[in-house]
PDB file of N, CA and C in Angstrom:
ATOM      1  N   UNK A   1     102.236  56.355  97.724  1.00  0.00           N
ATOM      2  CA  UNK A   1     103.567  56.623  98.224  1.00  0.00           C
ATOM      3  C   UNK A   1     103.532  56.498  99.752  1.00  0.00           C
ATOM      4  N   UNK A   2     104.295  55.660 100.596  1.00  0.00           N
ATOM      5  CA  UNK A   2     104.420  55.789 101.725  1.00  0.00           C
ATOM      6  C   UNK A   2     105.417  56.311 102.207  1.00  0.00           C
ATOM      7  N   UNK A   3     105.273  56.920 103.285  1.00  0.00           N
ATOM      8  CA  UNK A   3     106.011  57.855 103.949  1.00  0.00           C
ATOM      9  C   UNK A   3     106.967  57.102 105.023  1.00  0.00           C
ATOM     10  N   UNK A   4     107.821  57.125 105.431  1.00  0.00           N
ATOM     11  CA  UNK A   4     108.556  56.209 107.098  1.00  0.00           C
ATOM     12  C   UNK A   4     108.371  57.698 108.097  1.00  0.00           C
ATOM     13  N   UNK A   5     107.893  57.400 108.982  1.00  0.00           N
ATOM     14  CA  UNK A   5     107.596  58.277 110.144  1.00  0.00           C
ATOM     15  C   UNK A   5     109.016  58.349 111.383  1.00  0.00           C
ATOM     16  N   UNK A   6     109.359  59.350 112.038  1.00  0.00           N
ATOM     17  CA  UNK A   6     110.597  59.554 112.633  1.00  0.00           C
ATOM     18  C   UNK A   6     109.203  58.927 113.962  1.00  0.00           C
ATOM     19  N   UNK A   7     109.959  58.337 115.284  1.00  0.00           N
ATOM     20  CA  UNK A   7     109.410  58.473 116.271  1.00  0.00           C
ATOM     21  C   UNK A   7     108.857  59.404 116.754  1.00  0.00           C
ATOM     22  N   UNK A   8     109.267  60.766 116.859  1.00  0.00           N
ATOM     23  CA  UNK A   8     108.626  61.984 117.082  1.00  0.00           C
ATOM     24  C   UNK A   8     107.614  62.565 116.373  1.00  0.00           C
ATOM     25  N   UNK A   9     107.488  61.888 115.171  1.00  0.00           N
ATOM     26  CA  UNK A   9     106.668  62.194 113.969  1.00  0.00           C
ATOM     27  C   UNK A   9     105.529  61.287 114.499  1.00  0.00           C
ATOM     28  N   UNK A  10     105.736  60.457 114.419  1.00  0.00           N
ATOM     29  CA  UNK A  10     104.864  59.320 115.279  1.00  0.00           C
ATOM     30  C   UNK A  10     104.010  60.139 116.329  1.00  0.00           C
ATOM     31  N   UNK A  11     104.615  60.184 117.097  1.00  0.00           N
ATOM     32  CA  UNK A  11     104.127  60.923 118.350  1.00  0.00           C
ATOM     33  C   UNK A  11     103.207  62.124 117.965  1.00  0.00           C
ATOM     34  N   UNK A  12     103.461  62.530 117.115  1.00  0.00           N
ATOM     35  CA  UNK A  12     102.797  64.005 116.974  1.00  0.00           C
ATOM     36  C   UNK A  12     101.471  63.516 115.669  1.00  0.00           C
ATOM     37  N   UNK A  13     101.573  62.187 115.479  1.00  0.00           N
ATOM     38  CA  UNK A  13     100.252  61.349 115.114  1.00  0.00           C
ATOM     39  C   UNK A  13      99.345  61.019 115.834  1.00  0.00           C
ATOM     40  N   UNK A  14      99.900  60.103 117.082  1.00  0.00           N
ATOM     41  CA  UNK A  14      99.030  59.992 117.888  1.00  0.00           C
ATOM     42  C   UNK A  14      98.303  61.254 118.797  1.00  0.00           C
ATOM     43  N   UNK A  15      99.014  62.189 118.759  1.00  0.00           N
ATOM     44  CA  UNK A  15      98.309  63.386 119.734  1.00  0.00           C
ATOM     45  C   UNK A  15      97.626  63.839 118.649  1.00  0.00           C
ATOM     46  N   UNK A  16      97.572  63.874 117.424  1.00  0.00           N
ATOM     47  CA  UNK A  16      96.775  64.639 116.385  1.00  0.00           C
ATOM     48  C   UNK A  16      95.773  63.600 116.917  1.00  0.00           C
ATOM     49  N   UNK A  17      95.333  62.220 116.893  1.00  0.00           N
ATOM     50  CA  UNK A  17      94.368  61.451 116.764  1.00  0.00           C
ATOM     51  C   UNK A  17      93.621  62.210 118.119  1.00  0.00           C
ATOM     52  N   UNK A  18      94.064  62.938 119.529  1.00  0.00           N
ATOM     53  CA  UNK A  18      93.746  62.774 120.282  1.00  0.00           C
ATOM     54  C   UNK A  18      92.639  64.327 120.071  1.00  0.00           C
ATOM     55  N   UNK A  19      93.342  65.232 119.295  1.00  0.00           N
ATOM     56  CA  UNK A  19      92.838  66.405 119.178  1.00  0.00           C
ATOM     57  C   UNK A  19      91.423  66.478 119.324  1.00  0.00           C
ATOM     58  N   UNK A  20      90.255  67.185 120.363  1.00  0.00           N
ATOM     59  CA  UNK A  20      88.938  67.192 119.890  1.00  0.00           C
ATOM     60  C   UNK A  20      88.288  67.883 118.533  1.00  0.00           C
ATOM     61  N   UNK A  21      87.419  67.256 118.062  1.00  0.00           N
ATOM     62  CA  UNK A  21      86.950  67.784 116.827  1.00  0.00           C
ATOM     63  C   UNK A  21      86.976  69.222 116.794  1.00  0.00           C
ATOM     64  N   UNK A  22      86.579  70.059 117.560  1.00  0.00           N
ATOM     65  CA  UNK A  22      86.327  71.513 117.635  1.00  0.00           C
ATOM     66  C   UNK A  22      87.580  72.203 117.796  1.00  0.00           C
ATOM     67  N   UNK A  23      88.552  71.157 118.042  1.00  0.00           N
ATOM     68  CA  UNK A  23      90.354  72.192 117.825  1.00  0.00           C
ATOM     69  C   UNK A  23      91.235  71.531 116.848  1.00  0.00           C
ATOM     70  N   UNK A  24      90.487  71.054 116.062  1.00  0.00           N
ATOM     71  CA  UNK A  24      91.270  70.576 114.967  1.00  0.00           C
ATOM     72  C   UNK A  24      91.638  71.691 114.376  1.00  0.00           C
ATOM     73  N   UNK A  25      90.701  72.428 113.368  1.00  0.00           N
ATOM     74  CA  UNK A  25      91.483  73.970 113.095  1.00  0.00           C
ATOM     75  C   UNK A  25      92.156  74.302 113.672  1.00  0.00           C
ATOM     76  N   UNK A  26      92.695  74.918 114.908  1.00  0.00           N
ATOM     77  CA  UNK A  26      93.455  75.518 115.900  1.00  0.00           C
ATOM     78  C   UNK A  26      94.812  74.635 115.526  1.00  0.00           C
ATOM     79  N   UNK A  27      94.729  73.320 116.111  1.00  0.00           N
ATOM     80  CA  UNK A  27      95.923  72.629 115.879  1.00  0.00           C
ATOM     81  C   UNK A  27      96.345  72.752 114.530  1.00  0.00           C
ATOM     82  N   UNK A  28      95.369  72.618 113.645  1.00  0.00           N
ATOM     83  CA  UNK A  28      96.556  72.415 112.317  1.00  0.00           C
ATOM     84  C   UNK A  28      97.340  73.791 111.951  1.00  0.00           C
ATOM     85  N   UNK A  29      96.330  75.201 112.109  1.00  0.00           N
ATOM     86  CA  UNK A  29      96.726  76.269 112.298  1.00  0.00           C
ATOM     87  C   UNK A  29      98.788  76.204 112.581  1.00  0.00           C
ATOM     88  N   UNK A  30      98.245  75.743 113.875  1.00  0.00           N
ATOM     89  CA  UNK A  30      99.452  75.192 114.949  1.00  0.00           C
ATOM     90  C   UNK A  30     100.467  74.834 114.145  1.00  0.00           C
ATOM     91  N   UNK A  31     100.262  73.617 113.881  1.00  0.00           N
ATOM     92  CA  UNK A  31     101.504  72.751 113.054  1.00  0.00           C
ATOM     93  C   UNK A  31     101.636  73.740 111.301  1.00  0.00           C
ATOM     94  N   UNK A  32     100.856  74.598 110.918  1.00  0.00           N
ATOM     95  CA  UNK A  32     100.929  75.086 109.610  1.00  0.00           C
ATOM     96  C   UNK A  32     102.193  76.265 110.110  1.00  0.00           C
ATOM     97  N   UNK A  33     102.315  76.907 111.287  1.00  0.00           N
ATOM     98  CA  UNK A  33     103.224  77.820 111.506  1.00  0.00           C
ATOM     99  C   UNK A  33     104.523  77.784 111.847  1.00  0.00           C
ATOM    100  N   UNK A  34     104.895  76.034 111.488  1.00  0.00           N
ATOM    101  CA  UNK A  34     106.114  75.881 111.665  1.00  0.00           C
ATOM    102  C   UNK A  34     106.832  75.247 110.421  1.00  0.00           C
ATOM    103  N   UNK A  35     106.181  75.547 109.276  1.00  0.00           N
ATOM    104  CA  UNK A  35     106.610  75.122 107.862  1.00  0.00           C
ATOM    105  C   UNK A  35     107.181  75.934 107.095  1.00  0.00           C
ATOM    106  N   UNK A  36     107.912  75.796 106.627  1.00  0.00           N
ATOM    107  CA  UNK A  36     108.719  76.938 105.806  1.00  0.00           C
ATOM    108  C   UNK A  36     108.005  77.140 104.643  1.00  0.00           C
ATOM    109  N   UNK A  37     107.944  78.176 103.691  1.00  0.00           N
ATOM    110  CA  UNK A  37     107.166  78.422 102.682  1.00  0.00           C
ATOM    111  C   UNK A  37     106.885  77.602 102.110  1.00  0.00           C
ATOM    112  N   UNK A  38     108.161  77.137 101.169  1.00  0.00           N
ATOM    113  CA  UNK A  38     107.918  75.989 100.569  1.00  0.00           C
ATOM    114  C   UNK A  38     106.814  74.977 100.518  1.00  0.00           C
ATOM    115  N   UNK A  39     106.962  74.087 101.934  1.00  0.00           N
ATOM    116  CA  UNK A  39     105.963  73.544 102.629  1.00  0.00           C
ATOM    117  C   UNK A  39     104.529  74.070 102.516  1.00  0.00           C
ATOM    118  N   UNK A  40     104.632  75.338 103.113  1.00  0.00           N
ATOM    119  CA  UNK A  40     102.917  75.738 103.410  1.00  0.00           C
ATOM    120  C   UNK A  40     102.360  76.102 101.679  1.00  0.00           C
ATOM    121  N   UNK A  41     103.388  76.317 100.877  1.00  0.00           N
ATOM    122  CA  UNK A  41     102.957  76.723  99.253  1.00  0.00           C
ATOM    123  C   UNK A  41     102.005  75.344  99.129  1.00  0.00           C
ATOM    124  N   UNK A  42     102.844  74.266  99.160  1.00  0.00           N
ATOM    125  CA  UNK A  42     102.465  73.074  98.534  1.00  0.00           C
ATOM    126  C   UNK A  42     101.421  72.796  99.624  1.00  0.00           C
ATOM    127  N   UNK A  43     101.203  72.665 100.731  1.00  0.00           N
ATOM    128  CA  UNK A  43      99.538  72.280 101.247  1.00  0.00           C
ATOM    129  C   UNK A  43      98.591  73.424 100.872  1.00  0.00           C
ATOM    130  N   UNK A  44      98.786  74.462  99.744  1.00  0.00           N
ATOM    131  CA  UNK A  44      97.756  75.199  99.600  1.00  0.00           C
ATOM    132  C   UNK A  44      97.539  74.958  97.891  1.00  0.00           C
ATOM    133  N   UNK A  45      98.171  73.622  97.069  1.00  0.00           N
ATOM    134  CA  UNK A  45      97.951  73.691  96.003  1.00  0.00           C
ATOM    135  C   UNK A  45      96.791  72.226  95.672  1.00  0.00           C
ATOM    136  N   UNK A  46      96.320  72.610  94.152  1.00  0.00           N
ATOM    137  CA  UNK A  46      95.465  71.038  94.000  1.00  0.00           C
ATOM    138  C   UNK A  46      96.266  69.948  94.360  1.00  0.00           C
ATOM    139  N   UNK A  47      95.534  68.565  94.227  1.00  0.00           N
ATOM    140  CA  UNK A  47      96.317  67.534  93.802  1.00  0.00           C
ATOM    141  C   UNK A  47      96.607  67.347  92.487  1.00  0.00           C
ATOM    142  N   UNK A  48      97.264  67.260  92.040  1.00  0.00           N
ATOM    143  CA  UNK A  48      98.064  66.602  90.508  1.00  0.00           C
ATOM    144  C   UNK A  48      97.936  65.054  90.473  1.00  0.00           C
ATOM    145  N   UNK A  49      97.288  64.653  89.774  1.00  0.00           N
ATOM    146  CA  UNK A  49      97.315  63.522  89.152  1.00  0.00           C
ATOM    147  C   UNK A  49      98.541  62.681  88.683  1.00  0.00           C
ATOM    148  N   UNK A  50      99.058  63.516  87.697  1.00  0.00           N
ATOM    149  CA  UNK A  50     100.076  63.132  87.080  1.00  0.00           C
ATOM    150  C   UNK A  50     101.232  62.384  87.587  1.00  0.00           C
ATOM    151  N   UNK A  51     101.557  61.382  86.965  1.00  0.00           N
ATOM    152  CA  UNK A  51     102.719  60.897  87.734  1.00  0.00           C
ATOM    153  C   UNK A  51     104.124  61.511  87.997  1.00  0.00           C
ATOM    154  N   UNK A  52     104.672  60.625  89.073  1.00  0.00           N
ATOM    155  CA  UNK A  52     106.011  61.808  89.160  1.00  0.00           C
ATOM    156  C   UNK A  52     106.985  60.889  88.833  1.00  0.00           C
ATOM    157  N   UNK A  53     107.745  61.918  87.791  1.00  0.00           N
ATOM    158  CA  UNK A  53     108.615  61.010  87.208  1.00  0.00           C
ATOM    159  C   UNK A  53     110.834  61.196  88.074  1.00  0.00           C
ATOM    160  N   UNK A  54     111.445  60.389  87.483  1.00  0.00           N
ATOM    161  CA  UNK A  54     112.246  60.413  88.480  1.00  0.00           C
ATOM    162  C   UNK A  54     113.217  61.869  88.126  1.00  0.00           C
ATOM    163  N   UNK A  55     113.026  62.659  86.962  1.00  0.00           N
ATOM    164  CA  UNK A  55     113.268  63.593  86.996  1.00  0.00           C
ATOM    165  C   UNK A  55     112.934  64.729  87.619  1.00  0.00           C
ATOM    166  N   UNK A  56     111.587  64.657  88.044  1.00  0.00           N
ATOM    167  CA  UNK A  56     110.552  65.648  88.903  1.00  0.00           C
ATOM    168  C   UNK A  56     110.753  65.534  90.207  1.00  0.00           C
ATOM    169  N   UNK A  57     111.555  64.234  90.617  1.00  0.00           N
ATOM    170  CA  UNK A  57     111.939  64.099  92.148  1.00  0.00           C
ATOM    171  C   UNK A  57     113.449  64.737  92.126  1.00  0.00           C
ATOM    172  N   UNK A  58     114.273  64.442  91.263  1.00  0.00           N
ATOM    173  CA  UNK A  58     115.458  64.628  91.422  1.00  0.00           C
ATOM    174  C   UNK A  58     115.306  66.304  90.899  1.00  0.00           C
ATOM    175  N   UNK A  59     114.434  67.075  90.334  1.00  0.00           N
ATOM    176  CA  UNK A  59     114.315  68.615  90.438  1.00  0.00           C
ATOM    177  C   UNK A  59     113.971  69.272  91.562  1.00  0.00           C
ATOM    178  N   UNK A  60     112.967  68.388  92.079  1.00  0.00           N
ATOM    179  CA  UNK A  60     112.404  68.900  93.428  1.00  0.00           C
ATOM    180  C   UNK A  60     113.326  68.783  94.488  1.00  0.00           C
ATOM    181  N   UNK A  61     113.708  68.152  94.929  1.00  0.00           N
ATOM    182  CA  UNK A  61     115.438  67.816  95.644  1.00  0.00           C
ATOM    183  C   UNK A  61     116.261  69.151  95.333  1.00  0.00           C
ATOM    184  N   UNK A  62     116.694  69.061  94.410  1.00  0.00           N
ATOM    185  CA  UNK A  62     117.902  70.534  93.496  1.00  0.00           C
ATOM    186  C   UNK A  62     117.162  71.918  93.909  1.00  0.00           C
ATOM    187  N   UNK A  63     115.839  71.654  94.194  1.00  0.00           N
ATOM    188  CA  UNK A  63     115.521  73.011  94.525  1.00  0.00           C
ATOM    189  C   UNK A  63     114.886  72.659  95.926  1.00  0.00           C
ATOM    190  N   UNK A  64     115.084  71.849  97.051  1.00  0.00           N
ATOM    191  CA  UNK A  64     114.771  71.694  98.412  1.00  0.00           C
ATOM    192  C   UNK A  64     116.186  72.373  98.429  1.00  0.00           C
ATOM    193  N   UNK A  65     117.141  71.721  97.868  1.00  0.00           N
ATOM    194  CA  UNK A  65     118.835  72.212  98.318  1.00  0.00           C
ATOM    195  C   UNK A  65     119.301  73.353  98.186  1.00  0.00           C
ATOM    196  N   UNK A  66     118.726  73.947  96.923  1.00  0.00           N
ATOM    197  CA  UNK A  66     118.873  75.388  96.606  1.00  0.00           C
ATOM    198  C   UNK A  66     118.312  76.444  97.777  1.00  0.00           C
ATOM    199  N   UNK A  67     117.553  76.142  98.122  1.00  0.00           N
ATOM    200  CA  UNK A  67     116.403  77.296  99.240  1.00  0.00           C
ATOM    201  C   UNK A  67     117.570  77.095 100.970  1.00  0.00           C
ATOM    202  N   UNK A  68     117.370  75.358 100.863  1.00  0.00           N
ATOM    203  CA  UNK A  68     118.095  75.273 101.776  1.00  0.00           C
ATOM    204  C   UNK A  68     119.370  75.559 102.224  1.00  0.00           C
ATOM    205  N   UNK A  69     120.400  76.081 101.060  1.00  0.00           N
ATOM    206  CA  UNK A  69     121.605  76.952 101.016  1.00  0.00           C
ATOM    207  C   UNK A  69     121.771  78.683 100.951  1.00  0.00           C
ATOM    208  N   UNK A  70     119.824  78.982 100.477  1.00  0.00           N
ATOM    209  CA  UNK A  70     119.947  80.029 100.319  1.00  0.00           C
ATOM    210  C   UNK A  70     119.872  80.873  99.121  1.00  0.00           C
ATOM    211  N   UNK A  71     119.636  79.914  98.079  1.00  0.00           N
ATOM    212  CA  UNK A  71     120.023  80.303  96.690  1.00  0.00           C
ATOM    213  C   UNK A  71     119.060  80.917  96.253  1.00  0.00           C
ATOM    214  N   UNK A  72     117.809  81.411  96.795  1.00  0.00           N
ATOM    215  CA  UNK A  72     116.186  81.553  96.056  1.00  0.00           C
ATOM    216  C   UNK A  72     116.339  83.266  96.124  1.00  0.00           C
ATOM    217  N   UNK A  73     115.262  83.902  95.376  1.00  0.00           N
ATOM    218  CA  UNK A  73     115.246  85.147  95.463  1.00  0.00           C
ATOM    219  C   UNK A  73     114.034  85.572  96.480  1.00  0.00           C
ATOM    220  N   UNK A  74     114.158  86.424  97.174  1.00  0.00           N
ATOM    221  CA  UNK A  74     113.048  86.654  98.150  1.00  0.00           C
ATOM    222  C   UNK A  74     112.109  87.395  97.563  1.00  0.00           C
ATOM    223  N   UNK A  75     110.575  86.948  97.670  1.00  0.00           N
ATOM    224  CA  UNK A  75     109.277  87.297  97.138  1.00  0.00           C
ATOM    225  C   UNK A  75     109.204  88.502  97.034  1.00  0.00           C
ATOM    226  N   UNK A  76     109.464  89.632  97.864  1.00  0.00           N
ATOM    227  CA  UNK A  76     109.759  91.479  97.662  1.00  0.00           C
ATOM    228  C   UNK A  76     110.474  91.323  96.299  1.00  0.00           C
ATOM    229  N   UNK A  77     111.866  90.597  96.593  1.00  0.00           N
ATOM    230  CA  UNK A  77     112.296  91.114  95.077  1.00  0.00           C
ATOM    231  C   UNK A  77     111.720  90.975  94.028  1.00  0.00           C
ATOM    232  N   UNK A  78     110.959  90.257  93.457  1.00  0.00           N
ATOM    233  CA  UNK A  78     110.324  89.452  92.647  1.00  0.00           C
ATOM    234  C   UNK A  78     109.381  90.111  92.090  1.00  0.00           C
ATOM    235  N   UNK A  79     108.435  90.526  93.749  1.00  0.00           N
ATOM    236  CA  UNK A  79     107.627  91.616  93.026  1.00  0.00           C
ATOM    237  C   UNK A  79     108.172  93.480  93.130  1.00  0.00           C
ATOM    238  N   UNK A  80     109.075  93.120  93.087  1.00  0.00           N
ATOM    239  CA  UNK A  80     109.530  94.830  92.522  1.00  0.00           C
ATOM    240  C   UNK A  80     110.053  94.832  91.448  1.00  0.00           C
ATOM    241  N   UNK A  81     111.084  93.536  90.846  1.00  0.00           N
ATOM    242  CA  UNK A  81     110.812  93.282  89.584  1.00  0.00           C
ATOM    243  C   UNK A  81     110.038  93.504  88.661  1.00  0.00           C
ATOM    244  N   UNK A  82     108.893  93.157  89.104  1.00  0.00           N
ATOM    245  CA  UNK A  82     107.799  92.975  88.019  1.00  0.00           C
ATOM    246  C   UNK A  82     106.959  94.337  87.991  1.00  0.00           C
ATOM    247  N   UNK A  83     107.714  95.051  89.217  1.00  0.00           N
ATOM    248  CA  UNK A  83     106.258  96.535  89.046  1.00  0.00           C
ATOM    249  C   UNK A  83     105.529  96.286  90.226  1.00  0.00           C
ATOM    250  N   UNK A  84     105.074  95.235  91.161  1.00  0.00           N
ATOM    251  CA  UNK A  84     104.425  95.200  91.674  1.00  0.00           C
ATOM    252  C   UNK A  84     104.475  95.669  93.295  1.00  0.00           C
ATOM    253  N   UNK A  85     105.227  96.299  93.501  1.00  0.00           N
ATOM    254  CA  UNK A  85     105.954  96.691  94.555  1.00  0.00           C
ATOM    255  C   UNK A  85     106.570  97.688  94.402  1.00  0.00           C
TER     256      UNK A  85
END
């Protein structure tokens, strides 16, 4: 799957290339604290193999839009629901 890069996105490629080896942690740290959950959920899961089908894109979308309007339940609630809280 290829991605199209914004110019600024770009930019923040080439300064990653520039990063020294010994602040690579630090930086990604960096860029990990400006992702919304969502985001940081999914760079902390396996890779999946499986293919993605055009239903799995068009779900994933319905629920980028959902969060992004607001529609999600917040993780406290969830776990007080369940007892766990």
């Amino acid at each position: 799957m290829s991605v199209e890069l914004s110019a600024q996105q770009q930019e923040l490629v080439e300064l990653a290339k520039l990063v020294p080896a010994e602040e690579i942690p630090a930086a990604k740290r960096a860029l990990e604290s400006f992702l919304d959950p969502f985001s940081r959920a999914m760079l902390s899961t396996d890779y999946d193999d499986e293919p993605v089908t055009p239903d799995d894109i068009a779900a994933l979308e319905q629920a980028r839009l959902e969060y992004a309007r607001g529609e999600t339940i917040p993780h406290e609630e969830i776990l007080r629901e369940f007892g766990l809280k």
